[in-house]
Protein backbone atom coordinates (compact mmCIF):
# COMPACT_ATOMS: atom_id res chain seq x y z
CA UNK A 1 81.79 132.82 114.89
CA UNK A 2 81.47 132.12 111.06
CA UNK A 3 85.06 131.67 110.83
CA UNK A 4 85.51 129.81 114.37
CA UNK A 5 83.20 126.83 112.19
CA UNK A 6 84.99 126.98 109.09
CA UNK A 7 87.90 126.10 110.95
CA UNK A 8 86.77 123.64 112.79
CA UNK A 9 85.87 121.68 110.07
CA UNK A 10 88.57 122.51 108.14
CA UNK A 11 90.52 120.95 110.82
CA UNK A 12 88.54 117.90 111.07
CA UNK A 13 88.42 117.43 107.43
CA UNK A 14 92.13 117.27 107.61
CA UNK A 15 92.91 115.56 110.87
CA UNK A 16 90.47 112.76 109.21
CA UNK A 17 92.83 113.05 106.14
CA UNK A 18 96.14 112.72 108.27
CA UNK A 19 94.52 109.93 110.44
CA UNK A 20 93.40 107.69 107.15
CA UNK A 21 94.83 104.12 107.57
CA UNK A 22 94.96 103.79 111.11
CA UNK A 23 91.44 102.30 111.49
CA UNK A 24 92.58 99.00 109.11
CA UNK A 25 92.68 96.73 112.23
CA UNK A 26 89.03 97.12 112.48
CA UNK A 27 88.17 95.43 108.77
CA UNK A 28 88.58 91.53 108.02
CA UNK A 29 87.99 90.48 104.60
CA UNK A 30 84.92 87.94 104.39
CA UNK A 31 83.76 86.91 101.03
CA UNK A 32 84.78 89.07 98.87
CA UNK A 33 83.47 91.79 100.62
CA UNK A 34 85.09 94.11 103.77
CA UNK A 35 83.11 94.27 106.99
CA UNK A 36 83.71 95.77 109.99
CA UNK A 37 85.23 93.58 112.97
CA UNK A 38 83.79 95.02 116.37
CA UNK A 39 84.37 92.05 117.76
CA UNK A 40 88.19 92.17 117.63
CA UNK A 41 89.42 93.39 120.85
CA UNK A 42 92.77 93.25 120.15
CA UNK A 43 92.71 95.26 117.24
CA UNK A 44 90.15 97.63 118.70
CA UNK A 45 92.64 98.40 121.55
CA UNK A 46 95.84 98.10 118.97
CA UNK A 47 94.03 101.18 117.32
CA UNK A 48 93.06 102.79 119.86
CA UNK A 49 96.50 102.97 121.04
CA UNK A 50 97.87 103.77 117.49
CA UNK A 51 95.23 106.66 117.47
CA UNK A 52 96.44 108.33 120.53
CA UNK A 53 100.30 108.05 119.19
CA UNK A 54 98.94 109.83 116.18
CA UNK A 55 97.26 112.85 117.85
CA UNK A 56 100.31 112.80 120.23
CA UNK A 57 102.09 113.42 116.61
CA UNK A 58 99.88 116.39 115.87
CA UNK A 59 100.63 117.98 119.78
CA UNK A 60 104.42 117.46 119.71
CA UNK A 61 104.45 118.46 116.10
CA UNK A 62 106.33 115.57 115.27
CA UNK A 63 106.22 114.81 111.55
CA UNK A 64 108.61 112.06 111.44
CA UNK A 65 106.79 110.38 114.31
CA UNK A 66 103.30 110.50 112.39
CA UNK A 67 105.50 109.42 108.87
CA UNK A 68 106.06 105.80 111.52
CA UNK A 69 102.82 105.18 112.61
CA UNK A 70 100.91 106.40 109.13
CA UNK A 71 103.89 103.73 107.71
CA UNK A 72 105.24 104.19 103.80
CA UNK A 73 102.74 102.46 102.05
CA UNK A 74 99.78 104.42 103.15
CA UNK A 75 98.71 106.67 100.04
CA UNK A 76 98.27 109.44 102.94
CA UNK A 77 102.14 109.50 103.36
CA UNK A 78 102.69 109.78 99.62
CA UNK A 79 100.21 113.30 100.29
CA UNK A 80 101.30 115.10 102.70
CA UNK A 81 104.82 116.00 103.33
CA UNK A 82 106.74 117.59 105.89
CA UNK A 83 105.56 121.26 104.88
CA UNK A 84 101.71 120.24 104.82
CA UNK A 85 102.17 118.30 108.30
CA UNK A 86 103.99 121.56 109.12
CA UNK A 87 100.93 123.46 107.72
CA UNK A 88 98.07 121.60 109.68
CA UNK A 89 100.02 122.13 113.17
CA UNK A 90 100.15 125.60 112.44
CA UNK A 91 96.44 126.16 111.89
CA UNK A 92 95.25 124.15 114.54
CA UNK A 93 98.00 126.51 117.06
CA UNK A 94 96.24 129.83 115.33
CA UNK A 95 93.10 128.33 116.32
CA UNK A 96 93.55 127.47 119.30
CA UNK A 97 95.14 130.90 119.78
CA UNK A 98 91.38 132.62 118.29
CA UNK A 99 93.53 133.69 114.98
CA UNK A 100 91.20 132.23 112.68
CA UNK A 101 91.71 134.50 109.68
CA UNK A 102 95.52 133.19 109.82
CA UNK A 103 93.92 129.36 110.67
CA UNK A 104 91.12 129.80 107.80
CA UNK A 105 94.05 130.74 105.43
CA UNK A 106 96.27 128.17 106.38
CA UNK A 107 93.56 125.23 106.38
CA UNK A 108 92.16 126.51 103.05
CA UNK A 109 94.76 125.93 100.54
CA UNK A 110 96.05 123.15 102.55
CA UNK A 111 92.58 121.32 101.44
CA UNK A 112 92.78 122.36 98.30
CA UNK A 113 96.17 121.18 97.74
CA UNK A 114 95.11 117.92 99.53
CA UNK A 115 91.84 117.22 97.56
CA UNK A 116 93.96 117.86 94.64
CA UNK A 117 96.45 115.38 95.15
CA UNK A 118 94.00 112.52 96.31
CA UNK A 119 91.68 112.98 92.88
């Protein structure tokens, strides 16, 4: 059961990681500062919608798909390529599948190799 949480939060960690930039609708700039706009419908639904695209990405293992929506500039795209897209839809199917010593693996030195591109 250890494992089974490791995983999981492994998985979050990197599904945060993979998601990063999609959530920019919800900030305005207002002196000088960033706040967060819960106000803005538009954008609230715009992400909402750009959030389920993403995870679609992630179940049709679609790496050129999530490259569109993440977009170019995002630092996340500069991150993770195609192998380390490849890499996080592979642990989450051993997961789901209850291999978690193959998912643990998998999710480990893809964080490590993550956290050490982003410091």
């Amino acid at each position: 059961m250890q494992k089974y949480k490791k995983v999981a939060i492994n998985i979050a960690f990197l599904t945060m990681i993979l998601s990063a930039g999609i959530m920019t609708n919800y900030f305005s700039d207002s002196d000088q500062d960033f706040e967060l706009n819960l106000n803005n419908k538009k954008a609230s639904r715009e992400s909402q919608e750009k959030q389920e695209k993403l995870l679609s990405t992630f179940e049709n293992s679609d790496y050129q798909a999530w490259k569109k929506i993440i977009g170019q500039n995002n630092k996340v795209s500069h991150v993770i390529n195609e192998a380390a897209f490849n890499d996080f839809i592979s642990a989450r199917i051993a997961a789901r599948s209850g291999e978690y010593d193959k998912a643990l693996e998998i999710t480990e030195n893809l964080k490590k190799d993550v956290e050490n591109k982003l410091t």
